[in-house]
C-alpha atoms as a PDB file:
ATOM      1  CA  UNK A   1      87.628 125.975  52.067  1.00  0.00           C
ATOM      2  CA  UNK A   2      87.419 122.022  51.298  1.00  0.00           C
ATOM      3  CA  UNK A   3      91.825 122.298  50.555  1.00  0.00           C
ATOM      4  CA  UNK A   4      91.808 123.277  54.289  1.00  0.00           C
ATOM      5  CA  UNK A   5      89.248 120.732  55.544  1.00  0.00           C
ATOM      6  CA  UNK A   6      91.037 118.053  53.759  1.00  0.00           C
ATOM      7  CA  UNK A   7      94.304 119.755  55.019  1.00  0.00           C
ATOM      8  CA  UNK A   8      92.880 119.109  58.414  1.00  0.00           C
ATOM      9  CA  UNK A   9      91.553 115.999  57.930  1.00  0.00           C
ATOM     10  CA  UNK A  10      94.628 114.051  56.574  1.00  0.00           C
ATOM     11  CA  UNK A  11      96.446 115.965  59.263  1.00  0.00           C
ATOM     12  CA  UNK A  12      94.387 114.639  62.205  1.00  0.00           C
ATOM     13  CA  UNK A  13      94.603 111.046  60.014  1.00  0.00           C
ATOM     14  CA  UNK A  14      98.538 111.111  60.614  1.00  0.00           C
ATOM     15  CA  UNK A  15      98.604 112.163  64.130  1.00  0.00           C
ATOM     16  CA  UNK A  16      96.106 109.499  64.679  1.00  0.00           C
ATOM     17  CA  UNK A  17      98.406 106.687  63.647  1.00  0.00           C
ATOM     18  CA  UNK A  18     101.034 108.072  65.374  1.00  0.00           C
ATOM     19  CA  UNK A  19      99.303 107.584  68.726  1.00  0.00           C
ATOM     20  CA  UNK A  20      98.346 103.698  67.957  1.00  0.00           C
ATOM     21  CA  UNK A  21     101.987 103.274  66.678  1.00  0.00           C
ATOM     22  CA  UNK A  22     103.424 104.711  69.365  1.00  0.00           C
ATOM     23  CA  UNK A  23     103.476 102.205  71.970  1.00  0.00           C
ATOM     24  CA  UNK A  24     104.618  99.488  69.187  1.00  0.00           C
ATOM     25  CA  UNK A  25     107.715 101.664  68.238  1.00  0.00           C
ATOM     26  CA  UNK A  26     108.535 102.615  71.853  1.00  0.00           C
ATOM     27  CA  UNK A  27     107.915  99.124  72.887  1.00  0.00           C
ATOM     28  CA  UNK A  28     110.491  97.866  70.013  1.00  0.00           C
ATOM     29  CA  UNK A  29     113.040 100.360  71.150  1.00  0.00           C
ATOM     30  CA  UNK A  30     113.552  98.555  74.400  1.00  0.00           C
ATOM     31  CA  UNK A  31     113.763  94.991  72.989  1.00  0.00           C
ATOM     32  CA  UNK A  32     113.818  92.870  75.285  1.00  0.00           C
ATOM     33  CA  UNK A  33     114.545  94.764  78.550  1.00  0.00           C
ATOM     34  CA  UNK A  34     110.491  95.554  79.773  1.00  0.00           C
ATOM     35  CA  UNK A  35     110.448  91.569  80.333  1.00  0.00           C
ATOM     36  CA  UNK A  36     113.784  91.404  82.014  1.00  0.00           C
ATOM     37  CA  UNK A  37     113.439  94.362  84.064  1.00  0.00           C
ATOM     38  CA  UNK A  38     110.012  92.769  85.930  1.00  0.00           C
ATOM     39  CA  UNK A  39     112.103  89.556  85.923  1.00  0.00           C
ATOM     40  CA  UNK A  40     115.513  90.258  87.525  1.00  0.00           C
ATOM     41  CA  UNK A  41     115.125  93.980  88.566  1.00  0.00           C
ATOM     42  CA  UNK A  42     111.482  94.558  89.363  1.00  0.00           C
ATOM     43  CA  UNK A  43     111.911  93.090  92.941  1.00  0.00           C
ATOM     44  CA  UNK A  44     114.324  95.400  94.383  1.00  0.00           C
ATOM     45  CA  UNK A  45     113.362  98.320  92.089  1.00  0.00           C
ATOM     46  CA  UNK A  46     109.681  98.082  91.850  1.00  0.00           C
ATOM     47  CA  UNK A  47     107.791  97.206  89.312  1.00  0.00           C
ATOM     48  CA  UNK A  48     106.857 101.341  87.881  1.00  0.00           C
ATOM     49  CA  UNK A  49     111.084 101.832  89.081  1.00  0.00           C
ATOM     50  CA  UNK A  50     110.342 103.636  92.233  1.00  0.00           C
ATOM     51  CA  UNK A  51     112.983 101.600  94.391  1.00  0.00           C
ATOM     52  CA  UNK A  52     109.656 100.047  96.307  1.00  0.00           C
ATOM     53  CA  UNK A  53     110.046  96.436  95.248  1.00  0.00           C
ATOM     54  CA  UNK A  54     109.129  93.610  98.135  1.00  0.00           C
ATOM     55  CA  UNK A  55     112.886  92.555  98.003  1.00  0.00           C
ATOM     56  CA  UNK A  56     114.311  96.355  98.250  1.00  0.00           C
ATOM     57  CA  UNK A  57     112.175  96.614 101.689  1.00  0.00           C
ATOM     58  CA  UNK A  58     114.924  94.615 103.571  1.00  0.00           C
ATOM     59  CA  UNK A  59     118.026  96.709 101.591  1.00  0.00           C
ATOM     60  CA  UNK A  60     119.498  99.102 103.432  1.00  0.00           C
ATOM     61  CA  UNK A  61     120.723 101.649 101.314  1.00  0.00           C
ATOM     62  CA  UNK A  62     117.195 101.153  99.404  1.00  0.00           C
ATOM     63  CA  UNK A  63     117.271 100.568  95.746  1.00  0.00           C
ATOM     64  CA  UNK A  64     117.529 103.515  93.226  1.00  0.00           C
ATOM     65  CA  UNK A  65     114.595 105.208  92.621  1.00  0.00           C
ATOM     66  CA  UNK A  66     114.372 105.608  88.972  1.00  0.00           C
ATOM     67  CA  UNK A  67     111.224 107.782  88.935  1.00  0.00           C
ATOM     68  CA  UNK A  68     113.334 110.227  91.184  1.00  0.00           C
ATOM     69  CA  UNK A  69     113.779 112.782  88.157  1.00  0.00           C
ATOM     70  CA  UNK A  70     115.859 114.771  90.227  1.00  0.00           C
ATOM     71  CA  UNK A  71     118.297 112.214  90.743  1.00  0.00           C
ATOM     72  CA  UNK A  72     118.463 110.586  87.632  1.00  0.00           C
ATOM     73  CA  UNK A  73     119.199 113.685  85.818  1.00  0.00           C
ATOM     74  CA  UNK A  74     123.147 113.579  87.643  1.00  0.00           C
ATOM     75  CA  UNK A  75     123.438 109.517  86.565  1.00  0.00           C
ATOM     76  CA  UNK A  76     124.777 109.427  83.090  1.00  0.00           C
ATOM     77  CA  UNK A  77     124.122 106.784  80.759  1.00  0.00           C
ATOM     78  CA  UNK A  78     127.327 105.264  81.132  1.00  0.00           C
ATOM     79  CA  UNK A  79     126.881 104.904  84.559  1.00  0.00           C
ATOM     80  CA  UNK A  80     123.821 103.238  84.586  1.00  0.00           C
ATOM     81  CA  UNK A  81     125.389 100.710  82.320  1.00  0.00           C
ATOM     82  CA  UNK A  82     128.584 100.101  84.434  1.00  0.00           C
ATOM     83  CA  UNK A  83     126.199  99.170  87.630  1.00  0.00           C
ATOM     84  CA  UNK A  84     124.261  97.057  86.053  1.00  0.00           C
ATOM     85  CA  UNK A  85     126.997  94.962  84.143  1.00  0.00           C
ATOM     86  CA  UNK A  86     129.436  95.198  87.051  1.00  0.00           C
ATOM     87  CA  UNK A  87     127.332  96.086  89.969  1.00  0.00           C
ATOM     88  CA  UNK A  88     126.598  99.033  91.728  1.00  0.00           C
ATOM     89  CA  UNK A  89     130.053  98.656  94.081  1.00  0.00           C
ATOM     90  CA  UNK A  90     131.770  99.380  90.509  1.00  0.00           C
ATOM     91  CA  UNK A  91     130.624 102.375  90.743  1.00  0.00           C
ATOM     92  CA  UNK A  92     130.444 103.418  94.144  1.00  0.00           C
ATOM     93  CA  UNK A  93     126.782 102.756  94.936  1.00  0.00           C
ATOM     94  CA  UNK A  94     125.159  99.897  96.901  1.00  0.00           C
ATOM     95  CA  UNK A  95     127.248  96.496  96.937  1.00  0.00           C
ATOM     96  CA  UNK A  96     123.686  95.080  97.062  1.00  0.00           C
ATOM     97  CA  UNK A  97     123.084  95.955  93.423  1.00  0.00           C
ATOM     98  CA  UNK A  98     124.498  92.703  91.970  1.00  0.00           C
ATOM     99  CA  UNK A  99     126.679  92.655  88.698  1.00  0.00           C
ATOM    100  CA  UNK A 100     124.725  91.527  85.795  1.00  0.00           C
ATOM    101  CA  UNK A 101     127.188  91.184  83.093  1.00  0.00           C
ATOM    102  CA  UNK A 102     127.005  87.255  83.179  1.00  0.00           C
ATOM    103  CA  UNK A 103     123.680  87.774  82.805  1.00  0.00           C
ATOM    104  CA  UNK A 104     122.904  90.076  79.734  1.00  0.00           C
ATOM    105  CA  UNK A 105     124.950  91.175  77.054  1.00  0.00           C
ATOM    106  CA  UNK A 106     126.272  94.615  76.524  1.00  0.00           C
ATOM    107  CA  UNK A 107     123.110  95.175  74.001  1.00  0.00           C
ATOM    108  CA  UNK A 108     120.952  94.236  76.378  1.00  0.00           C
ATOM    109  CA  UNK A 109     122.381  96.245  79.100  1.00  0.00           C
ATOM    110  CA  UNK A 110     122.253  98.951  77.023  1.00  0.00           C
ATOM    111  CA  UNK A 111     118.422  98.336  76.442  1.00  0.00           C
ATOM    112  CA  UNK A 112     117.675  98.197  80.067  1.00  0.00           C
ATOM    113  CA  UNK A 113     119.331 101.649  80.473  1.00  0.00           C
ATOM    114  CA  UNK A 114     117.112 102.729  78.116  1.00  0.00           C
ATOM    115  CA  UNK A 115     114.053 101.284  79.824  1.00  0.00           C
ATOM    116  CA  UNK A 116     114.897 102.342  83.179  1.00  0.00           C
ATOM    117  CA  UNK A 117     115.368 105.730  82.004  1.00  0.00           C
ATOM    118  CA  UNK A 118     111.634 105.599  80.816  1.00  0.00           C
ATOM    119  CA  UNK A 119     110.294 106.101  84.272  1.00  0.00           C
ATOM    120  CA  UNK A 120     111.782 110.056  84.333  1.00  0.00           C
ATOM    121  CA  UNK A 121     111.056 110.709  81.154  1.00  0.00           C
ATOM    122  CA  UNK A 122     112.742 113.689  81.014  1.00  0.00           C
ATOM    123  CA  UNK A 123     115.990 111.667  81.432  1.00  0.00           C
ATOM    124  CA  UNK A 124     115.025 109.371  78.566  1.00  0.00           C
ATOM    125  CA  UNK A 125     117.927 108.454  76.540  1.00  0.00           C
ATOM    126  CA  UNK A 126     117.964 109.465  73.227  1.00  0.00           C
END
């Protein structure tokens, strides 16, 4: 009986650190991009990605909604990355999406993708 308590114990030790890790790890997987999303994206996207910033009010189409699960699921990686280097005309989406490849490098780029998939998180990139 005490080799299963301590079983337990050390168990519920590990999946304790896990949960106050988490949000470090997750956090360092995105680099950069949280900070430069609510800098350069945040105002036409929104600040949770829900294509409700104050800027994306006077866009017609309105900005992606990247909390839309439904929608997100059909945009592939690769074309998340190619609208936000070379704007969202590049890949037949709003010209209002500017290209931010003068901006950010590729890594970064690719970091953002992975941040703005956060928001469905069952289109996370993995």
């Amino acid at each position: 009986m005490e080799v299963k308590r301590r079983m337990t114990l050390a168990a519920t030790t590990v999946v304790i650190a896990f949960v106050a890790c988490a949000p470090r790890v997750i956090a360092a997987s995105f680099g950069q991009a949280p900070t430069e999303y609510q800098q350069y994206c945040a105002g036409c996207h929104g600040k949770d990605g829900a294509g409700d910033g104050p800027l994306g009010a006077f866009l017609s189409p309105r900005p992606r909604d990247f909390a839309n699960c439904k929608v997100m699921k059909a945009i592939t990686d690769q074309t998340l990355f190619n609208a936000i280097k070379n704007g969202g005309a590049s890949v037949g989406v709003s010209p209002n999406m500017p290209a931010w490849g003068g901006s950010f490098n590729d890594a970064q780029i690719h970091d953002l993708v992975k941040y703005v998939r956060q928001f469905c998180p069952q289109t996370a990139s993995k």
